[in-house]
N, C-alpha and C. Protein backbone atom coordinates (compact mmCIF):
# COMPACT_ATOMS: atom_id res chain seq x y z
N UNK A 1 48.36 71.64 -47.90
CA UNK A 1 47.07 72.22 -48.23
C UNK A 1 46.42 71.49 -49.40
N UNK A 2 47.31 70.99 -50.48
CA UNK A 2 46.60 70.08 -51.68
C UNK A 2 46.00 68.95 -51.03
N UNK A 3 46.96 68.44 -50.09
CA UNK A 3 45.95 67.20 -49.30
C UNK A 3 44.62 67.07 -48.95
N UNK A 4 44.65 68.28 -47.84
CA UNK A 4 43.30 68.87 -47.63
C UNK A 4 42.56 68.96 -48.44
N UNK A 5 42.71 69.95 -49.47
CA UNK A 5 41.33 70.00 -50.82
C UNK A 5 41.25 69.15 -51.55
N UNK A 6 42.22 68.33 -51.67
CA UNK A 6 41.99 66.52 -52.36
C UNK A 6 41.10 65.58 -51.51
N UNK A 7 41.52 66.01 -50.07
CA UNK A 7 40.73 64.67 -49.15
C UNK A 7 39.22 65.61 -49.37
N UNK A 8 38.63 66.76 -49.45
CA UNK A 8 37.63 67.37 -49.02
C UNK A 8 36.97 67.00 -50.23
N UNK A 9 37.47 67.14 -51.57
CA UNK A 9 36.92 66.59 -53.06
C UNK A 9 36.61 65.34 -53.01
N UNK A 10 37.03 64.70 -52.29
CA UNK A 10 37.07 63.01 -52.18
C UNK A 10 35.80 62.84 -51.69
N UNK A 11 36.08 63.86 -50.51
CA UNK A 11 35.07 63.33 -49.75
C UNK A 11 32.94 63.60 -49.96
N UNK A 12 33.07 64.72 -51.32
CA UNK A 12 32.29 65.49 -51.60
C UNK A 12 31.70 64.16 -52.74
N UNK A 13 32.67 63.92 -53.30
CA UNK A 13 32.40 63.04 -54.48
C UNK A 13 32.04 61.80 -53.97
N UNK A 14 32.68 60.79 -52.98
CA UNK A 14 31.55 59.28 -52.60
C UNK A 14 30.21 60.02 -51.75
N UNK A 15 29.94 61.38 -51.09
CA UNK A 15 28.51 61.74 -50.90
C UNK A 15 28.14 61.84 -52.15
N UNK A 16 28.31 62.43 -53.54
CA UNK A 16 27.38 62.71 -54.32
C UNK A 16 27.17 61.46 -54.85
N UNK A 17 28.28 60.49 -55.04
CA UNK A 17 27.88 59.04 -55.99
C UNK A 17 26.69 58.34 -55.14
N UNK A 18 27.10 58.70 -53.40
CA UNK A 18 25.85 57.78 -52.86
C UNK A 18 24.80 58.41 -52.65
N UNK A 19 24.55 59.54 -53.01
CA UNK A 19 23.26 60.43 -53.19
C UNK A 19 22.27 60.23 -54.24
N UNK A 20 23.45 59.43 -55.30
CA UNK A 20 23.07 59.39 -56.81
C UNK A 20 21.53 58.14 -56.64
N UNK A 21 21.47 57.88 -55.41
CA UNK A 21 20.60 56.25 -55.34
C UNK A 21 19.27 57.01 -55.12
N UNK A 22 18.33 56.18 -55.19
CA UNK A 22 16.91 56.46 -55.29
C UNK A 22 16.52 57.13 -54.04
N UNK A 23 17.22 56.92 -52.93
CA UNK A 23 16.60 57.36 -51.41
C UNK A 23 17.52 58.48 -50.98
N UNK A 24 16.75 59.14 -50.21
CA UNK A 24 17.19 60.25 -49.57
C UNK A 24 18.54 59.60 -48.28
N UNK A 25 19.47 60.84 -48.35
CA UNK A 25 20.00 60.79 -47.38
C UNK A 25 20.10 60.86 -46.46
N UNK A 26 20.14 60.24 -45.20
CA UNK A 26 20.55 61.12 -43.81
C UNK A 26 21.35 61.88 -43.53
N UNK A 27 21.56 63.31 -42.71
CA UNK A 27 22.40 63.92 -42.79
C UNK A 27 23.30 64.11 -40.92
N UNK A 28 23.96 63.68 -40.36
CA UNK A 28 24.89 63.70 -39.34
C UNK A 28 25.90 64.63 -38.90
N UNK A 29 25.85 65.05 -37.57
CA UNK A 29 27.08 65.55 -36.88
C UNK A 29 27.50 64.92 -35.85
N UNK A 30 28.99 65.01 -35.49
CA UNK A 30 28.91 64.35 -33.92
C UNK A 30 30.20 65.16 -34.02
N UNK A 31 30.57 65.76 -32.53
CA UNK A 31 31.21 66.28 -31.69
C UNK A 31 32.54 65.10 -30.56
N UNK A 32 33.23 64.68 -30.76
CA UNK A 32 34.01 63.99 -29.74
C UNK A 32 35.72 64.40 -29.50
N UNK A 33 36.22 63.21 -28.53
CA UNK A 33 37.68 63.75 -28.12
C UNK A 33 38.08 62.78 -27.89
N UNK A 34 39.73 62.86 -28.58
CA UNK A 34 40.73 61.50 -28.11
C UNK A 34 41.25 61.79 -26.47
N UNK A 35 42.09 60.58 -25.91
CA UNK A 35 42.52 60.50 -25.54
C UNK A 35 43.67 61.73 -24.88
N UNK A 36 43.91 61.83 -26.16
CA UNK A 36 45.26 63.44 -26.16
C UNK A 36 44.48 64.59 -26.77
N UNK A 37 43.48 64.64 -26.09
CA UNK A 37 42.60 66.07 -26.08
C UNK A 37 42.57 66.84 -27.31
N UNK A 38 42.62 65.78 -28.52
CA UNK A 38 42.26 66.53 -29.77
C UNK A 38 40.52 66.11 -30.07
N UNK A 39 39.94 67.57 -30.40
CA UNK A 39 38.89 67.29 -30.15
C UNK A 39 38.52 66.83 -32.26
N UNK A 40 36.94 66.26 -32.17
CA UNK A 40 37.13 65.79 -34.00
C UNK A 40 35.09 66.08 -34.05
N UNK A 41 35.75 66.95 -35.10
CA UNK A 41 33.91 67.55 -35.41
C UNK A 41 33.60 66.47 -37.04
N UNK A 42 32.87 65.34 -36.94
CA UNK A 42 32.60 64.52 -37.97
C UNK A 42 31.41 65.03 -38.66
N UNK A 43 31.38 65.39 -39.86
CA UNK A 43 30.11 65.61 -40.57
C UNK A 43 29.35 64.35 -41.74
N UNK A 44 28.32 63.77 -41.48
CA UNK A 44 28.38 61.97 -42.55
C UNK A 44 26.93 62.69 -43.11
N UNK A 45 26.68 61.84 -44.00
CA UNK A 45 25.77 60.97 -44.99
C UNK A 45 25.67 59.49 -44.70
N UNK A 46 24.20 59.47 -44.54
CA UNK A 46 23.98 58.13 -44.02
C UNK A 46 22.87 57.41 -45.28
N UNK A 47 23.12 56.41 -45.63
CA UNK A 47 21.96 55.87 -46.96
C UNK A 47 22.10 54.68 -46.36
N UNK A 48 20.30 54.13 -45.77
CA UNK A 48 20.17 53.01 -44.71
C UNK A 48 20.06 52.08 -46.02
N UNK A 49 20.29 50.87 -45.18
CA UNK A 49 20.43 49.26 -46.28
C UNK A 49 18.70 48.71 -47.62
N UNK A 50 17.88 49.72 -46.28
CA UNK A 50 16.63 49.12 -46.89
C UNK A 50 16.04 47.97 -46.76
N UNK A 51 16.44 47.44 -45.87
CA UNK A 51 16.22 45.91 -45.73
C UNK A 51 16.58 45.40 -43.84
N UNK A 52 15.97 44.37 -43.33
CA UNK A 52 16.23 44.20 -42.61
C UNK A 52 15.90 42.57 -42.02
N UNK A 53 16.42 42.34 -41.07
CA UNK A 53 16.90 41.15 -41.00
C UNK A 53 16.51 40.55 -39.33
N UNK A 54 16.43 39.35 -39.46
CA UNK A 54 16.11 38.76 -37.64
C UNK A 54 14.50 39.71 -36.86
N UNK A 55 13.90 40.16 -37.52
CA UNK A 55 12.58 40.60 -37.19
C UNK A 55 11.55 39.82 -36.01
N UNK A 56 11.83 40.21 -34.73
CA UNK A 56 11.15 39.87 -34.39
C UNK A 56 10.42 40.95 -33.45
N UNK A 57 9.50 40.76 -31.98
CA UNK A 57 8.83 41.60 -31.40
C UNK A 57 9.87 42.30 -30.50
N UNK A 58 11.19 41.69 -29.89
CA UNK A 58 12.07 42.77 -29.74
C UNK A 58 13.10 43.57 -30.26
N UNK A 59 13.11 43.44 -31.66
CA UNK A 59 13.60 44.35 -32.40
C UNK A 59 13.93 43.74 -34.10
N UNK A 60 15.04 44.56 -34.81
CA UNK A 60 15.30 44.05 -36.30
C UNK A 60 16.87 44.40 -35.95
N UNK A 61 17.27 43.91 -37.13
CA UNK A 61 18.74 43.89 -37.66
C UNK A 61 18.85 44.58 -38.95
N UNK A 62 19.28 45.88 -38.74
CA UNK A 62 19.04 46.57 -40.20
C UNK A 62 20.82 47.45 -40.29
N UNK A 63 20.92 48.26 -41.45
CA UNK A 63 22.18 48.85 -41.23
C UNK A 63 21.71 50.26 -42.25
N UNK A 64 23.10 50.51 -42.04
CA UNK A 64 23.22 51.97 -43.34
C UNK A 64 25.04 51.99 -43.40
N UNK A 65 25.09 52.72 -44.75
CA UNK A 65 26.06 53.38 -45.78
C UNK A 65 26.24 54.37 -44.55
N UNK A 66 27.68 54.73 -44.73
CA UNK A 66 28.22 56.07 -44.44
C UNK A 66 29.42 56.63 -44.98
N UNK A 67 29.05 57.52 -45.79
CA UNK A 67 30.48 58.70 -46.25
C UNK A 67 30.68 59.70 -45.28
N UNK A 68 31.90 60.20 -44.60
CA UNK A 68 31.83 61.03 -43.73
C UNK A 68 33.17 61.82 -43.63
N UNK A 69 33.44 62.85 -43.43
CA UNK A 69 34.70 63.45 -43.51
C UNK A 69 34.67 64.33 -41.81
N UNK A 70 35.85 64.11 -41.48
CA UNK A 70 36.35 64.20 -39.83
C UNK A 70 37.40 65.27 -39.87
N UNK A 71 36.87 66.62 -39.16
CA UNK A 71 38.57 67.51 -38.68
C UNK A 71 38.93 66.99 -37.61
N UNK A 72 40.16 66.93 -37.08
CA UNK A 72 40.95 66.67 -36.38
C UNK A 72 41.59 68.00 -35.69
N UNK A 73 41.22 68.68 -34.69
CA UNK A 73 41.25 70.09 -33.92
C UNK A 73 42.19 69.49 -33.16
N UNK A 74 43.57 69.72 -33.10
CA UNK A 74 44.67 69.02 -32.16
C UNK A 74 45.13 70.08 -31.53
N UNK A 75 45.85 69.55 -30.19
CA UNK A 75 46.23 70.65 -29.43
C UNK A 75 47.85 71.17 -29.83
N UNK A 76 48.65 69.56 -29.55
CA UNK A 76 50.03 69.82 -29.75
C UNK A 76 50.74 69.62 -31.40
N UNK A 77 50.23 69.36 -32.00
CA UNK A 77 50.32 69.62 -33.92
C UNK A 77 49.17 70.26 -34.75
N UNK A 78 49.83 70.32 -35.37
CA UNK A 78 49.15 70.88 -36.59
C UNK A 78 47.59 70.45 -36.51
N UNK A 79 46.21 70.34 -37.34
CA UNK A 79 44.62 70.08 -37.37
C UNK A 79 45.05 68.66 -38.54
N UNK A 80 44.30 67.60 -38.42
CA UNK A 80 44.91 66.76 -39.64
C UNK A 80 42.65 66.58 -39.89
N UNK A 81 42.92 65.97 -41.11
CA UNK A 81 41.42 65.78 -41.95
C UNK A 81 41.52 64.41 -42.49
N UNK A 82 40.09 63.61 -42.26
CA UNK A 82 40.21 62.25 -43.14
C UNK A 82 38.65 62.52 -43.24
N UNK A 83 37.99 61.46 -44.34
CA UNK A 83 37.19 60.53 -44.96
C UNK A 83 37.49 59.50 -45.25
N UNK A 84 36.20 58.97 -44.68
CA UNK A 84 35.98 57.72 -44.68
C UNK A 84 34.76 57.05 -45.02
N UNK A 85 34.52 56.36 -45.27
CA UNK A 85 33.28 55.22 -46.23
C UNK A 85 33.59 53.93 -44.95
N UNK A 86 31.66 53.59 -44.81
CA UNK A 86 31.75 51.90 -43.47
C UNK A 86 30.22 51.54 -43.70
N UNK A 87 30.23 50.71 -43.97
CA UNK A 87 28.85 49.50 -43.83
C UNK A 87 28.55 50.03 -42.10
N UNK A 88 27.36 49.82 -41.32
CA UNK A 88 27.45 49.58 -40.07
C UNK A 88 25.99 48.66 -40.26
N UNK A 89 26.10 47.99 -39.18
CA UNK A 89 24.99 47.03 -39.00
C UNK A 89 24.60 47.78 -37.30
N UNK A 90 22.97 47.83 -37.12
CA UNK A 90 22.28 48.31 -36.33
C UNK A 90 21.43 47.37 -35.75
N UNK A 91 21.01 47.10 -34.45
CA UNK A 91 20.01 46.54 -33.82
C UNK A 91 19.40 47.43 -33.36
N UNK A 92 18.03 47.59 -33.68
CA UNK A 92 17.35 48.68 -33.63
C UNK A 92 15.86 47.84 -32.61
N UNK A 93 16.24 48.01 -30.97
CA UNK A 93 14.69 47.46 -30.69
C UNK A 93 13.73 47.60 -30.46
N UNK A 94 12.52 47.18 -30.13
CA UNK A 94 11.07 48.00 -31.05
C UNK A 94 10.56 48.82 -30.12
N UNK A 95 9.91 49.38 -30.71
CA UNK A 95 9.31 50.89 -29.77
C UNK A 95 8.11 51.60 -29.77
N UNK A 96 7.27 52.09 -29.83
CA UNK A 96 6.48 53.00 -30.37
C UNK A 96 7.12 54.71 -30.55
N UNK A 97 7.36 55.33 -29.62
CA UNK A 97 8.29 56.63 -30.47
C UNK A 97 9.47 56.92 -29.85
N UNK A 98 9.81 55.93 -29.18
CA UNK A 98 11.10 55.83 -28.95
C UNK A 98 11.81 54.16 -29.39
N UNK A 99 12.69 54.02 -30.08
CA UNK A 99 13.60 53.31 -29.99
C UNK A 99 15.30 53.19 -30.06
N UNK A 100 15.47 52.29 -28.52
CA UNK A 100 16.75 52.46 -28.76
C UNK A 100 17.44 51.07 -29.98
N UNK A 101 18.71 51.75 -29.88
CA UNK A 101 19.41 50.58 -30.76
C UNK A 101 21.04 50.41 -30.47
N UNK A 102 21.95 49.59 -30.74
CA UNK A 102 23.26 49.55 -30.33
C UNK A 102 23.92 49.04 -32.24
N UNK A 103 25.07 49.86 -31.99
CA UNK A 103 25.44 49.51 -33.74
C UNK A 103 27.20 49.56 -33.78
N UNK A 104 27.62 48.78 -34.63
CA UNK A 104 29.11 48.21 -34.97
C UNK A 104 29.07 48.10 -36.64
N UNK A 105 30.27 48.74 -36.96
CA UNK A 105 31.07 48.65 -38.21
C UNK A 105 32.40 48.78 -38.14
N UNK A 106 32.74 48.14 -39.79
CA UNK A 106 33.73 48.45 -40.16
C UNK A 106 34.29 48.77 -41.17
N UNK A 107 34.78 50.03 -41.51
CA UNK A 107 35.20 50.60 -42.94
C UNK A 107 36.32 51.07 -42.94
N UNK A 108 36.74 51.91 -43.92
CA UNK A 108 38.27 52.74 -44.38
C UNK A 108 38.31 54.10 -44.31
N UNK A 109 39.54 54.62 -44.12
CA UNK A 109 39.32 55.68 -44.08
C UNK A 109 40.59 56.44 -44.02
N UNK A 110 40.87 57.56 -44.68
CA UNK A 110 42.19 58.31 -45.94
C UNK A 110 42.21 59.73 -44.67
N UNK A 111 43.29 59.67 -44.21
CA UNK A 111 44.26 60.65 -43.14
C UNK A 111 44.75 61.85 -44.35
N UNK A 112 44.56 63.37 -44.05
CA UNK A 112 45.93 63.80 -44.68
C UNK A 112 46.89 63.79 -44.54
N UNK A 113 47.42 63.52 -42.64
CA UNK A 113 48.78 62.77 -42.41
C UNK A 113 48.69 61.96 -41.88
N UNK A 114 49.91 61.63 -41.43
CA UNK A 114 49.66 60.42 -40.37
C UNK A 114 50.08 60.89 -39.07
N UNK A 115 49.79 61.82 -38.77
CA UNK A 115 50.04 62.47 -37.14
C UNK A 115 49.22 62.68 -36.37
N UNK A 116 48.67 62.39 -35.49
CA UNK A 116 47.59 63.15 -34.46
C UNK A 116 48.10 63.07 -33.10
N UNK A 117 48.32 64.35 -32.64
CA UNK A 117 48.85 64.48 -31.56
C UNK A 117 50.05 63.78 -31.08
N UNK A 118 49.92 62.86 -30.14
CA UNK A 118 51.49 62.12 -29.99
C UNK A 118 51.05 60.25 -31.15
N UNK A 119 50.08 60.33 -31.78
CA UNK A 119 49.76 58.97 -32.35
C UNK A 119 50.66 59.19 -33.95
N UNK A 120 51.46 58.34 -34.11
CA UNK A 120 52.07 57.94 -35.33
C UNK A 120 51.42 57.00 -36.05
N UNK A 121 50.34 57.48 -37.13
CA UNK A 121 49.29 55.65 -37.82
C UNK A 121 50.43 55.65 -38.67
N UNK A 122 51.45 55.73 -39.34
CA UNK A 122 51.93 54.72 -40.31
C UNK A 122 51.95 55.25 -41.38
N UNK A 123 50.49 55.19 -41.81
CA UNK A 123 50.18 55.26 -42.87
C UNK A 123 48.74 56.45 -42.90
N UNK A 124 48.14 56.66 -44.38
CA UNK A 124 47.56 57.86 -44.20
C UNK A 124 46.07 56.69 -44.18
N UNK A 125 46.32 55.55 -45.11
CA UNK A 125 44.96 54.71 -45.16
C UNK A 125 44.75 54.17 -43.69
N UNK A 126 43.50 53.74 -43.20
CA UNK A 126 43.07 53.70 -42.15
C UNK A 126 41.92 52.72 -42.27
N UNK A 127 41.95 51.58 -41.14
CA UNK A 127 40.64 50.95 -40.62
C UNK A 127 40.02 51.79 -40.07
N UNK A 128 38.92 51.69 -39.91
CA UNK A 128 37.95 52.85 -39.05
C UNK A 128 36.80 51.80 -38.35
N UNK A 129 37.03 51.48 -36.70
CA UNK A 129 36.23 50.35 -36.48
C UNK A 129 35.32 50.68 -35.36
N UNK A 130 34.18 50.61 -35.37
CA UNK A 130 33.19 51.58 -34.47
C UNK A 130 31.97 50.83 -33.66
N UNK A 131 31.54 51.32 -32.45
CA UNK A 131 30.81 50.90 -31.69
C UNK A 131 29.83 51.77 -31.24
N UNK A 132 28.53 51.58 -31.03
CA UNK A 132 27.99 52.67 -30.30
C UNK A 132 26.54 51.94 -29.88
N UNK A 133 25.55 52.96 -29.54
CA UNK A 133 24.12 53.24 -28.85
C UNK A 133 23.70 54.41 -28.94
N UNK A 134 22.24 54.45 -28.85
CA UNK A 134 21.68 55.22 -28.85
C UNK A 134 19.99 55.35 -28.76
N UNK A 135 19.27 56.64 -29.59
CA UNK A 135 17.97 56.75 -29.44
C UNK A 135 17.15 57.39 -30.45
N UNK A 136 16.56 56.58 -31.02
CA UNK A 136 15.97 56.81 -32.37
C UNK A 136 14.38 57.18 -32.21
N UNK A 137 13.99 58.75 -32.77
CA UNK A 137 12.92 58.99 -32.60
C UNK A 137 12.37 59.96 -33.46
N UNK A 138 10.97 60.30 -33.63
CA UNK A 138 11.02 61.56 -34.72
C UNK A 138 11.43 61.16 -36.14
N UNK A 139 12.17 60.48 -36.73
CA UNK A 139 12.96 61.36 -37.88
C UNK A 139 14.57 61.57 -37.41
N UNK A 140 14.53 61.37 -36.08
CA UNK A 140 16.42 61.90 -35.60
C UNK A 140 16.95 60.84 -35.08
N UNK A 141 18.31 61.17 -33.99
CA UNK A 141 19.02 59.84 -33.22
C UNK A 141 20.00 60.35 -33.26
N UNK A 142 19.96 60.35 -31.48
CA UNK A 142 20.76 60.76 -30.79
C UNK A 142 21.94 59.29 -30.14
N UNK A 143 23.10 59.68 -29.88
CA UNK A 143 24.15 58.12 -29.34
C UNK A 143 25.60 58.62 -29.59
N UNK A 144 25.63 58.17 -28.91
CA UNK A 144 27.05 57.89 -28.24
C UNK A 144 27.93 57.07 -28.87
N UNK A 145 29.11 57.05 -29.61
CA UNK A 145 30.01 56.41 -30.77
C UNK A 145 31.71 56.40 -30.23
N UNK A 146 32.32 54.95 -30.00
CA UNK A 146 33.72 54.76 -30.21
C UNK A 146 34.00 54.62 -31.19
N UNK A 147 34.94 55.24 -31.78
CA UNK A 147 35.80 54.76 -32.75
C UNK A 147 36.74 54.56 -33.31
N UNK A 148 37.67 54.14 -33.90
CA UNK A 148 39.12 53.11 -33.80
C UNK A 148 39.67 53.33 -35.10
N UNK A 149 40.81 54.01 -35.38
CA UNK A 149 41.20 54.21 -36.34
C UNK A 149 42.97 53.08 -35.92
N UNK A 150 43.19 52.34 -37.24
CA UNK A 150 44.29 51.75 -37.18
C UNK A 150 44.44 50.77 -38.26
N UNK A 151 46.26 50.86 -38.96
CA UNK A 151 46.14 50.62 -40.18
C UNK A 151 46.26 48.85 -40.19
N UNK A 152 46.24 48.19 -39.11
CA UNK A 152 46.21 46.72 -38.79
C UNK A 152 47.61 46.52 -39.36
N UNK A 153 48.61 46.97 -38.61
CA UNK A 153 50.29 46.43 -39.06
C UNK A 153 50.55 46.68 -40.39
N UNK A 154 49.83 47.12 -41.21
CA UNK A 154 50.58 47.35 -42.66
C UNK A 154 51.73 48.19 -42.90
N UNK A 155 52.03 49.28 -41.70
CA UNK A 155 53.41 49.97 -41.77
C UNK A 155 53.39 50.54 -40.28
N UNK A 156 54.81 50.13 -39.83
CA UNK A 156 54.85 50.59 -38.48
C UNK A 156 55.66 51.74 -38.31
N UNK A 157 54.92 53.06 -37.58
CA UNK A 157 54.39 52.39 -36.61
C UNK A 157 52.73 52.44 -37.16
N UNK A 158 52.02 51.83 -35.83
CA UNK A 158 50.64 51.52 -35.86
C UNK A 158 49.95 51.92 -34.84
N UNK A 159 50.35 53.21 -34.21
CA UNK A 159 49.59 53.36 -32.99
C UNK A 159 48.58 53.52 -32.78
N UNK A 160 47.72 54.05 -34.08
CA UNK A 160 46.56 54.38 -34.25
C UNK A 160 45.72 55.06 -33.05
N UNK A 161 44.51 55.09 -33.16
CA UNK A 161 43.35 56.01 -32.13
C UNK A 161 42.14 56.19 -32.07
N UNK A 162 41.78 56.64 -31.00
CA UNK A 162 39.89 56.58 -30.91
C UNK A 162 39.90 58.03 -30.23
N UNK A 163 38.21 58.11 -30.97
CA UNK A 163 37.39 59.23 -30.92
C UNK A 163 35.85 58.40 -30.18
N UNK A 164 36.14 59.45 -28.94
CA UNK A 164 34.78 58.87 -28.83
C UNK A 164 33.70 60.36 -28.60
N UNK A 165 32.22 59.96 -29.07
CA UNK A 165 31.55 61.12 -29.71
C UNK A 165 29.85 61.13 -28.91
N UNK A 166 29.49 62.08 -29.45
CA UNK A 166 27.86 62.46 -29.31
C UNK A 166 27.51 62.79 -31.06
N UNK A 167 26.68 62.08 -31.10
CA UNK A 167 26.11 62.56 -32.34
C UNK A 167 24.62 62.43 -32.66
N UNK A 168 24.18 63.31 -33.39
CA UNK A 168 22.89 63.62 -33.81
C UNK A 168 22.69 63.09 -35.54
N UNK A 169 21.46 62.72 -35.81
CA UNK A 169 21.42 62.65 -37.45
C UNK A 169 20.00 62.91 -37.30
N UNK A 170 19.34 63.00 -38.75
CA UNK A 170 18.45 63.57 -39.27
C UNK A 170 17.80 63.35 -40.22
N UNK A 171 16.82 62.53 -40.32
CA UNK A 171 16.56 61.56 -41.68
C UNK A 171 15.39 62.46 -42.63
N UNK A 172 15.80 62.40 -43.55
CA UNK A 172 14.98 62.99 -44.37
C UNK A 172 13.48 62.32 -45.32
């Protein structure tokens, strides 16, 4: 249980340091399920790069910050909890009030154990390596997200795992 309210403090504290910046946050949910039917309700903070890159008439290259903390709703063990912090880079292409975009990162990210379901990570630290698409409109954005948790051989075992999701955000 100290784990838990340590990872949840953790995770409260890189949202407030990256809140601390001049721009508003985005605020995120997404809903998904592994493999071994543990389902994972992710709640993030998103603070975009501000900047963007390769501009042309079919789209830009832009990204955002994300702090985000993940339950882990398992069937055959115990519920496990992480946060995690990831750069992602976005191709966002152009639109009038719809645009879609496709986006990849890679960041870290702190397990309270290392168990999920039948997956043994090793360790509690974590790569967190992600893929997705989606549809950006309004103020919101809606898409579809893989994502890859695994500690890259630093202690075996390494079986690591993916969540793949629906998620919504909400820009302020």
């Amino acid at each position: 249980m100290k784990k838990t309210i340590s990872l949840v403090v953790a995770a409260f504290a890189v949202l407030g340091a990256l809140s601390s910046s001049a721009q508003a946050a985005d605020l995120s949910f997404s809903v998904g399920q592994t493999s071994d039917s543990t389902t994972t309700y992710r709640f993030g903070a998103q603070f975009d790069f501000d900047r963007s890159w390769l501009q042309s008439d079919v789209g830009r290259l832009t990204g955002y910050w994300e702090g985000a903390y993940t339950y882990w709703d398992g069937d055959e063990t115990s519920s496990n909890h992480s946060v995690s912090f990831a750069p992602v880079f976005v191709y966002e292409f152009a639109g009038e009030n719809v645009r879609p975009y496709v986006e990849a990162g890679i960041g870290v990210a702190l397990f309270a154990n290392t168990e999920i379901e039948s997956n043994h990570l090793g360790t509690a630290f974590q790569f967190e390596d992600r893929i997705g698409a989606g549809l950006r409109f309004a103020g919101q954005e809606v898409g579809i997200r893989a994502i890859h948790y695994s500690n890259a051989g630093i202690k075996n075992p390494n079986d690591g795992v993916e969540s793949y999701a629906l998620h919504y955000r909400l820009s302020f």
